[in-house]
N, C-alpha and C. Protein backbone atom coordinates (compact mmCIF):
# COMPACT_ATOMS: atom_id res chain seq x y z
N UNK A 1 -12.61 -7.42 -6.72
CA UNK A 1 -13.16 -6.24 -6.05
C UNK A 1 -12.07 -5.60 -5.21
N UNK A 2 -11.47 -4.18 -5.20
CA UNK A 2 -11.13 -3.70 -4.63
C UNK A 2 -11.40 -3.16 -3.29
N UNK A 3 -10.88 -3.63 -2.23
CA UNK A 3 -10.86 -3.50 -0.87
C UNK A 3 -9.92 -2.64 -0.32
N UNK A 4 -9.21 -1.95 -1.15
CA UNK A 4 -7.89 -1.40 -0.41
C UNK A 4 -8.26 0.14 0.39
N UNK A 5 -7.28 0.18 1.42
CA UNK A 5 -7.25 1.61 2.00
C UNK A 5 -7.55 2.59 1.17
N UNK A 6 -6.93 2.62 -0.20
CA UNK A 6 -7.03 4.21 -0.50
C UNK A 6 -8.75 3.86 -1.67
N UNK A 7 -8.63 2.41 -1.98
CA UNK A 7 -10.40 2.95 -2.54
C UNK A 7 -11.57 3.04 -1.82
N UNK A 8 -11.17 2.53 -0.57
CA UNK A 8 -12.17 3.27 0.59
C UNK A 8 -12.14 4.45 0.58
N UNK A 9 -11.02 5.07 0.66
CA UNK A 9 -10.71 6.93 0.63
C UNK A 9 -11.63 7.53 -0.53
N UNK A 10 -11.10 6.99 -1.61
CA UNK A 10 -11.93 7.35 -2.12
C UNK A 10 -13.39 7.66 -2.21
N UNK A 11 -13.90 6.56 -1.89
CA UNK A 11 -15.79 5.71 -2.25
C UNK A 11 -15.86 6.68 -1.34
N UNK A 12 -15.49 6.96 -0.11
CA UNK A 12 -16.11 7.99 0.49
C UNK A 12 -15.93 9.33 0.32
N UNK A 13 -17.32 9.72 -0.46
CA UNK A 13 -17.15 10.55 -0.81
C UNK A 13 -18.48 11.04 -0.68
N UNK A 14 -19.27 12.06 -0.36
CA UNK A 14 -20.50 12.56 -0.34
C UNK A 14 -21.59 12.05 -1.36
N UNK A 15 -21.36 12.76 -3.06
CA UNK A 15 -21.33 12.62 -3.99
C UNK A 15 -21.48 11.18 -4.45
N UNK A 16 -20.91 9.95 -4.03
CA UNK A 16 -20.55 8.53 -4.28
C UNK A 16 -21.68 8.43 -3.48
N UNK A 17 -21.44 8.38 -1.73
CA UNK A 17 -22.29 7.69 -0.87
C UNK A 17 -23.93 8.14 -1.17
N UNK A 18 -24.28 8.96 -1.44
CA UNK A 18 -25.51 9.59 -1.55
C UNK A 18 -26.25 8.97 -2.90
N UNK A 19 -25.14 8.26 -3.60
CA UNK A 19 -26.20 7.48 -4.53
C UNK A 19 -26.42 5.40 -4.50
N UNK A 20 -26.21 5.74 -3.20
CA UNK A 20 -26.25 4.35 -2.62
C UNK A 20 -27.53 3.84 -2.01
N UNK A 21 -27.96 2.59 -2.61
CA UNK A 21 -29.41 2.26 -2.73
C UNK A 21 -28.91 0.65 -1.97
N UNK A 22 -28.75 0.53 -0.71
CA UNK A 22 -28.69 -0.59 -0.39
C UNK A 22 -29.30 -2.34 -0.78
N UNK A 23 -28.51 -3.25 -1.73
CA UNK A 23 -29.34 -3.89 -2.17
C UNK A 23 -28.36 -5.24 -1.83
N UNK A 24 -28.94 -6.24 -2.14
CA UNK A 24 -28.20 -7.37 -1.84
C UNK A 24 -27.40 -7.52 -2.71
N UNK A 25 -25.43 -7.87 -2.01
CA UNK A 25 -24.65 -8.33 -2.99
C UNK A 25 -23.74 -7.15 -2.68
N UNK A 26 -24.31 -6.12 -2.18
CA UNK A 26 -23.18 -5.28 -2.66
C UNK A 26 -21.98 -5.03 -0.91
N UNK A 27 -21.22 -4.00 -1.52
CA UNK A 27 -19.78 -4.22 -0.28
C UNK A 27 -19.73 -3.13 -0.03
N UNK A 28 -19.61 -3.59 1.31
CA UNK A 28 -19.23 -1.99 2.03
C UNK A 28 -18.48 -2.13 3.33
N UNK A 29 -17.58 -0.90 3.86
CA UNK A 29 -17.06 -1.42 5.10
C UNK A 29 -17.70 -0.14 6.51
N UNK A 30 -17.14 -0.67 7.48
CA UNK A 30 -17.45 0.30 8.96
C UNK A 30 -16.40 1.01 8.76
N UNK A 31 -17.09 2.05 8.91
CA UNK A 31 -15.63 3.52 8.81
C UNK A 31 -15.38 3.05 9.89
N UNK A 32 -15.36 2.27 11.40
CA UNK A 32 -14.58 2.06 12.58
C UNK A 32 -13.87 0.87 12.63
N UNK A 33 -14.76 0.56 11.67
CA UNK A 33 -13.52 -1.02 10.86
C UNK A 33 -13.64 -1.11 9.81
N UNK A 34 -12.35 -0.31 9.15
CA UNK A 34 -12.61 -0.45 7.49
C UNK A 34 -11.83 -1.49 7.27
N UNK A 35 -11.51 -2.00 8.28
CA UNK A 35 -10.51 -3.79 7.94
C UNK A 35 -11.63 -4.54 7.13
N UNK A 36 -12.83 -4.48 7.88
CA UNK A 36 -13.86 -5.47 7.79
C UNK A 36 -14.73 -5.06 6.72
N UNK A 37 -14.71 -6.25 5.72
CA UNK A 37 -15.30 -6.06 4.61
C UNK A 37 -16.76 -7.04 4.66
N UNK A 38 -17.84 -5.89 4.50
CA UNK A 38 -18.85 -6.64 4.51
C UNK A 38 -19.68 -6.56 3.11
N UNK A 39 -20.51 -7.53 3.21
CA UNK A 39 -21.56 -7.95 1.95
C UNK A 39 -22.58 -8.20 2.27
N UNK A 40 -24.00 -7.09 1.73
CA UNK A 40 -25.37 -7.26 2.14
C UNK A 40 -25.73 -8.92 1.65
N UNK A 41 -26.47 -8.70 2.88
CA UNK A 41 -27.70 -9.98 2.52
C UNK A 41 -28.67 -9.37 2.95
N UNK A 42 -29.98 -10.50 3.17
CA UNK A 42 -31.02 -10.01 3.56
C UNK A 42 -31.33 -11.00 4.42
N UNK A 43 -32.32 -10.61 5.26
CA UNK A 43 -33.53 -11.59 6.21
C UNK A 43 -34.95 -11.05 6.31
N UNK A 44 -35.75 -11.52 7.12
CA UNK A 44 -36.95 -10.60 7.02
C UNK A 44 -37.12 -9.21 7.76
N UNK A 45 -35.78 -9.17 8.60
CA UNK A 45 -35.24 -7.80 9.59
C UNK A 45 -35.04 -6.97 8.50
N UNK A 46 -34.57 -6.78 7.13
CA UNK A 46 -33.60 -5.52 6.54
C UNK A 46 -32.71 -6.83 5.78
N UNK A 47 -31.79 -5.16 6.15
CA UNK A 47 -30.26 -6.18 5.33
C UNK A 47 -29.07 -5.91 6.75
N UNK A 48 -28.83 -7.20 6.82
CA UNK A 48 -27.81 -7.37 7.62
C UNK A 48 -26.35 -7.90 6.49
N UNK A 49 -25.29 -8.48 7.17
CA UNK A 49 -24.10 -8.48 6.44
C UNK A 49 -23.20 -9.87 6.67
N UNK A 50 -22.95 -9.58 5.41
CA UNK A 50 -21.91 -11.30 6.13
C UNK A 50 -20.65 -10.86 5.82
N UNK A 51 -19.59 -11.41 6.55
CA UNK A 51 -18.33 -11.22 6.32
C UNK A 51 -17.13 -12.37 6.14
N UNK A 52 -16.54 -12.16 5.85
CA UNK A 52 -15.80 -13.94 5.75
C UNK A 52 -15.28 -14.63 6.90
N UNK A 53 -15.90 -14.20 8.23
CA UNK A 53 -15.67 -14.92 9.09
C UNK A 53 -17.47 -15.52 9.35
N UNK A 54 -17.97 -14.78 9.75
CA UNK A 54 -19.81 -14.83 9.72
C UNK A 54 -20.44 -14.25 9.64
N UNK A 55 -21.53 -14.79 9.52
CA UNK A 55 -23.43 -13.66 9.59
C UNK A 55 -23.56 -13.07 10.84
N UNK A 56 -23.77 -11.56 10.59
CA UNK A 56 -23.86 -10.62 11.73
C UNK A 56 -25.00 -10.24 12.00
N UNK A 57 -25.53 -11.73 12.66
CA UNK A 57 -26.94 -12.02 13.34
C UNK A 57 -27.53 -10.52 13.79
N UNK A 58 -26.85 -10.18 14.89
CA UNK A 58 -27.93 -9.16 16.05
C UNK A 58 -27.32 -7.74 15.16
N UNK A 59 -26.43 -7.74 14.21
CA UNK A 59 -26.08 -6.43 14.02
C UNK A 59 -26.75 -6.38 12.44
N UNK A 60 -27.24 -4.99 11.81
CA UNK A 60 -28.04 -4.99 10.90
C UNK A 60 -27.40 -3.76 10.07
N UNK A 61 -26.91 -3.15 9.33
CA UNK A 61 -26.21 -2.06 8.76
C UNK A 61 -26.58 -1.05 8.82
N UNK A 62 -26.01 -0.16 9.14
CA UNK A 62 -25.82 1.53 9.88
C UNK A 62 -25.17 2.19 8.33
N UNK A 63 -26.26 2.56 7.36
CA UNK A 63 -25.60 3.49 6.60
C UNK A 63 -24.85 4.53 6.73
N UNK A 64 -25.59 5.17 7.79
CA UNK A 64 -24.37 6.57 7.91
C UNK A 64 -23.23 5.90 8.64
N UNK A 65 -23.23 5.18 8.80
CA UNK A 65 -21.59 4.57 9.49
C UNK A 65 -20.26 3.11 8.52
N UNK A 66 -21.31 3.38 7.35
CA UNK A 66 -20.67 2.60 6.43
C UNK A 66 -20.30 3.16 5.07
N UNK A 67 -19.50 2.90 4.34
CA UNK A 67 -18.97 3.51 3.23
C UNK A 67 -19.34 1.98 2.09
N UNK A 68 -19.91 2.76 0.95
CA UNK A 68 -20.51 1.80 0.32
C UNK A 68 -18.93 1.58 -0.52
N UNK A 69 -18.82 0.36 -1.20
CA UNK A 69 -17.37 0.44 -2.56
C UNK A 69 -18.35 -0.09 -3.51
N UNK A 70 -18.39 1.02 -4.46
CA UNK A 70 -19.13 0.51 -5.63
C UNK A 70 -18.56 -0.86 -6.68
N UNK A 71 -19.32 -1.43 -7.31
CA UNK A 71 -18.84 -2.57 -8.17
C UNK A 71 -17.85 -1.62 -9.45
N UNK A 72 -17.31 -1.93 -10.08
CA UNK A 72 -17.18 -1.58 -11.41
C UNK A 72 -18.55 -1.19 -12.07
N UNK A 73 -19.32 -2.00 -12.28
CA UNK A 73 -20.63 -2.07 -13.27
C UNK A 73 -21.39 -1.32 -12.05
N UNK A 74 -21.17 -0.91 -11.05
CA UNK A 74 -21.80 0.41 -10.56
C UNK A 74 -22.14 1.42 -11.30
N UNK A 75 -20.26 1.43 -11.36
CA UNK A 75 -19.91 3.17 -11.50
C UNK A 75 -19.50 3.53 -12.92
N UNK A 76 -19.84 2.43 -13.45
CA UNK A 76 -20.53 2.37 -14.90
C UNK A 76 -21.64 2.84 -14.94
N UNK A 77 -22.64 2.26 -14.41
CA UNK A 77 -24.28 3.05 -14.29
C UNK A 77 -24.56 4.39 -14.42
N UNK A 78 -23.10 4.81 -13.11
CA UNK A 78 -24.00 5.80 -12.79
C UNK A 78 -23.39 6.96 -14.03
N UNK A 79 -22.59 6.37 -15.28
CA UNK A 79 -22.51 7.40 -16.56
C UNK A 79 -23.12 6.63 -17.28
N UNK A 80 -23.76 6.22 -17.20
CA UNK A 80 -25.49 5.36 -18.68
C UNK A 80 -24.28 4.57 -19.39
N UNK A 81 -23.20 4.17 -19.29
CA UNK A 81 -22.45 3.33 -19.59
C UNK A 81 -23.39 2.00 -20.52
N UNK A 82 -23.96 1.67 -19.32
CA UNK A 82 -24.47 0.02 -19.66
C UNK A 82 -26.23 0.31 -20.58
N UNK A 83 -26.58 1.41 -20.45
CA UNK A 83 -27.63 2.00 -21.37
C UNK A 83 -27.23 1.97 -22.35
N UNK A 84 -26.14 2.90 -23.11
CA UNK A 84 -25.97 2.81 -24.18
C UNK A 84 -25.40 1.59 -24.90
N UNK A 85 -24.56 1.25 -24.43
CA UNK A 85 -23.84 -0.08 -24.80
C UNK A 85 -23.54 -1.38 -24.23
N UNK A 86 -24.85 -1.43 -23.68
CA UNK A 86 -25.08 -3.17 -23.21
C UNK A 86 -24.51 -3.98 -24.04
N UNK A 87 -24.12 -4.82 -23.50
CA UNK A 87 -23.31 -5.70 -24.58
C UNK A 87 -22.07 -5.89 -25.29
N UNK A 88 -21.75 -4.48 -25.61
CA UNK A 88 -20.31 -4.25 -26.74
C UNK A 88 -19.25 -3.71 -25.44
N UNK A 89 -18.69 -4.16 -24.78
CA UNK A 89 -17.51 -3.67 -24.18
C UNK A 89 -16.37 -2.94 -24.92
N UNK A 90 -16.50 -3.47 -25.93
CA UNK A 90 -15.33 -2.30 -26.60
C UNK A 90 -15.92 -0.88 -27.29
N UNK A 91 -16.93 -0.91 -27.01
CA UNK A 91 -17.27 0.61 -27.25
C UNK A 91 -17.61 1.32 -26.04
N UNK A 92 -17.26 0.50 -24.53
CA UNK A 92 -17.23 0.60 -23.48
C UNK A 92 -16.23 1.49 -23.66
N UNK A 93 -14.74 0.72 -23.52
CA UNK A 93 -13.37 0.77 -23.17
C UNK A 93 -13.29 1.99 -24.32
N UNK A 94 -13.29 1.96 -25.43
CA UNK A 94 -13.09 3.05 -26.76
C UNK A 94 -13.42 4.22 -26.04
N UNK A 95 -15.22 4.42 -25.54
CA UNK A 95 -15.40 5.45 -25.09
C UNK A 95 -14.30 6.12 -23.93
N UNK A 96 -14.06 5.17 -22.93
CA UNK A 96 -13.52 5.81 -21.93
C UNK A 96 -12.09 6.06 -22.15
N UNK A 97 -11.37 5.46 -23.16
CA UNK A 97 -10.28 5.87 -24.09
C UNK A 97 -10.51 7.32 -24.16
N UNK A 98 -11.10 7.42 -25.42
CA UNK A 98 -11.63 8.82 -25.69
C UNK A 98 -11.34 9.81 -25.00
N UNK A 99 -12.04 9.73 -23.69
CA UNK A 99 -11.90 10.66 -22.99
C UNK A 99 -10.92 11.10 -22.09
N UNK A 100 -10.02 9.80 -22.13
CA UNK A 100 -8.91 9.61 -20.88
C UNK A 100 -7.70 9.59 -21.67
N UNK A 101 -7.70 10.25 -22.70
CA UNK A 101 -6.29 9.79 -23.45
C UNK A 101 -5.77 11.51 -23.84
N UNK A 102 -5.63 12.18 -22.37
CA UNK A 102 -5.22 13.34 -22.75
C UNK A 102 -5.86 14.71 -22.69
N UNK A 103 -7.39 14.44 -22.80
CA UNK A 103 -8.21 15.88 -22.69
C UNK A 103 -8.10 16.22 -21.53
N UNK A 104 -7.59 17.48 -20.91
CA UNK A 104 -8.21 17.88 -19.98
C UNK A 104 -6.91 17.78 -18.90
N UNK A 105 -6.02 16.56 -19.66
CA UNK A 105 -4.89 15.93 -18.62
C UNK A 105 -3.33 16.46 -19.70
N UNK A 106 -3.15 17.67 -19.70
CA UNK A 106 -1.53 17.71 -20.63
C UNK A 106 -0.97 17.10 -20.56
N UNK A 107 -0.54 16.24 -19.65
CA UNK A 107 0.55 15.54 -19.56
C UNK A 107 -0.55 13.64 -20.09
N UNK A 108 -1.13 13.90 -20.06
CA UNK A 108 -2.30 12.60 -20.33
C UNK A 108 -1.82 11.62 -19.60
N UNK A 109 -1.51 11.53 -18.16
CA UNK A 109 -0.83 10.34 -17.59
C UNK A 109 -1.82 10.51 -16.05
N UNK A 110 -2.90 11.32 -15.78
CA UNK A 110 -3.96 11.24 -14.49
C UNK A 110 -4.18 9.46 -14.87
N UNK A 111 -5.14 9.21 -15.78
CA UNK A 111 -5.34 7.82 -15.53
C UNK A 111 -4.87 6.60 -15.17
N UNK A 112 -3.47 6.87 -15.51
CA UNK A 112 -2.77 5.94 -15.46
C UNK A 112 -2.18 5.71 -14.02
N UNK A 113 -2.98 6.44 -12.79
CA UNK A 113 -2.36 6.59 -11.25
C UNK A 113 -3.17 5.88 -10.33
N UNK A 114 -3.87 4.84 -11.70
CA UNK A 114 -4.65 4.09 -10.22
C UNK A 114 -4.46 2.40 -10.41
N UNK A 115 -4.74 2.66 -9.21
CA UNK A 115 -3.76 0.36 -9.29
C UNK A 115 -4.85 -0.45 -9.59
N UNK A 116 -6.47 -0.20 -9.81
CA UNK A 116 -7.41 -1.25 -10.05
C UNK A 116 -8.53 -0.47 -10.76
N UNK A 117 -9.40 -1.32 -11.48
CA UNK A 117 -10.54 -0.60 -12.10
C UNK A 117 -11.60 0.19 -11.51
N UNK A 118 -11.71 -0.48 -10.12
CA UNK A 118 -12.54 0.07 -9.44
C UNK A 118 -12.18 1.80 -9.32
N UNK A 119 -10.80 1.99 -8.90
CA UNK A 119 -10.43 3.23 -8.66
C UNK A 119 -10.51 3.75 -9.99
N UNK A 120 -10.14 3.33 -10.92
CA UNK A 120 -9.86 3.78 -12.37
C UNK A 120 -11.24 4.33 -12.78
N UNK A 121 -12.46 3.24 -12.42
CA UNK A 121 -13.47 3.95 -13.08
C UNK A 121 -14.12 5.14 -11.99
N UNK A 122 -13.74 5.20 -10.67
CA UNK A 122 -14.19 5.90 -9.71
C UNK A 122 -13.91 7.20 -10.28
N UNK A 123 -12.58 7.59 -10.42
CA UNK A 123 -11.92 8.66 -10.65
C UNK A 123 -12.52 8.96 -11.67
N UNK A 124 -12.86 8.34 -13.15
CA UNK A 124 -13.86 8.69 -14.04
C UNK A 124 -14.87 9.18 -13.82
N UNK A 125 -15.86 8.62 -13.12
CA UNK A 125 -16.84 9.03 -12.39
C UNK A 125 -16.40 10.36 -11.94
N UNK A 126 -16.32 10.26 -11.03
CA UNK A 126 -15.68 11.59 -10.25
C UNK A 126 -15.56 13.06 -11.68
N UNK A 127 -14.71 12.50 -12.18
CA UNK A 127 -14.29 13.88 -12.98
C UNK A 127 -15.31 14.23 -13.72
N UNK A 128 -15.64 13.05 -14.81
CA UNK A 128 -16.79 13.59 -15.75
C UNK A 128 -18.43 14.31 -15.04
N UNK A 129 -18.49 13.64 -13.55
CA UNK A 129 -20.12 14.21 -13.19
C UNK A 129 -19.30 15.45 -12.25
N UNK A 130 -18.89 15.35 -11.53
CA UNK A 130 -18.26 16.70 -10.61
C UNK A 130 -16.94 16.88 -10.65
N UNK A 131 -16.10 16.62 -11.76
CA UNK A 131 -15.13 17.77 -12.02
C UNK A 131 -14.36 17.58 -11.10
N UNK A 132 -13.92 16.47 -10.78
CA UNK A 132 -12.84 16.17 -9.56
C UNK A 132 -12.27 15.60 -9.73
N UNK A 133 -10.80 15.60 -9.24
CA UNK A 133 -9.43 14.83 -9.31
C UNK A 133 -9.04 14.10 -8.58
N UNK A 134 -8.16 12.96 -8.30
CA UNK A 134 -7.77 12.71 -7.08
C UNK A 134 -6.53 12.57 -7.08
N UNK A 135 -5.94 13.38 -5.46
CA UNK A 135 -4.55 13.67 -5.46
C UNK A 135 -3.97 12.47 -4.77
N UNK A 136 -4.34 11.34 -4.67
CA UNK A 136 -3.69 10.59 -3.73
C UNK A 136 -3.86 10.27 -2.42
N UNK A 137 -4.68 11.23 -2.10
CA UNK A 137 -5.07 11.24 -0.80
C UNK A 137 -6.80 11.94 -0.59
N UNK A 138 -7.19 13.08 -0.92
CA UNK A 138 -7.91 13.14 -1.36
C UNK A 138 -8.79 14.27 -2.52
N UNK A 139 -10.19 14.37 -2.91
CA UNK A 139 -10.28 14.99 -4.05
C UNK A 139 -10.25 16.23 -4.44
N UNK A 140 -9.97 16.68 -5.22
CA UNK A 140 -10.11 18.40 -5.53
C UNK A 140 -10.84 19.02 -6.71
N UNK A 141 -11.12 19.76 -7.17
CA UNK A 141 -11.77 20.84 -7.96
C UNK A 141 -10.66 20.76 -9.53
């Protein structure tokens, strides 16, 4: 799972955060500590968080103050990825070939500017539902 500075930059993103359905398992950090990487759990309060130091008993998660990082098999979902082709990963990878091998990119080398899948499929995401790029810092039109 990618934790790094710039796929936080990314994940936060309007568009990303707004399709975030808080459930157990998943990661997210405090935009006032994006050091701190947390992971829902649950109790009979909600969902509180554990982190790899401990369970954050009295504190319980503040969506608008957290940036969700989607899984891979998120941000798969959220293009019917795993609808159509449960199962066959290589008609996973083929598809997203397809599309990443040049259309749209002249120089066909956008994909190749991200250091983990998470970002890799983010930026997918990103482009195919809203048509956005990312410059490195952050997204554009």
């Amino acid at each position: 799972m990618d934790t790094s500075e710039t796929y936080v930059k990314m994940a936060d993103y309007p568009k990303i955060q707004e399709r975030w359905e808080p459930a157990e398992g998943d990661c997210c950090v405090e935009r006032a500590h994006s050091s701190i990487i947390l992971h829902l759990l649950t109790d009979l309060r909600g969902y509180g968080f554990i982190t790899e130091h401990c369970w954050g008993d009295d504190e319980f998660l503040d969506e608008e103050q957290s940036v969700w990082l989607p899984y891979q098999h998120q941000l798969q979902e959220m293009l019917g990825f795993c609808k159509f082709f449960t199962g066959n990963p290589t008609l996973q990878i083929g598809a997203v070939y397809h599309r990443t091998s040049g259309e749209g990119d002249p120089d066909g080398y956008y994909f190749f500017n991200f250091s983990s899948m998470e970002q890799l499929w983010l930026a997918f995401v990103m482009k195919e539902l809203h048509g956005k790029t990312w410059d490195g810092s952050e997204w554009h039109d």
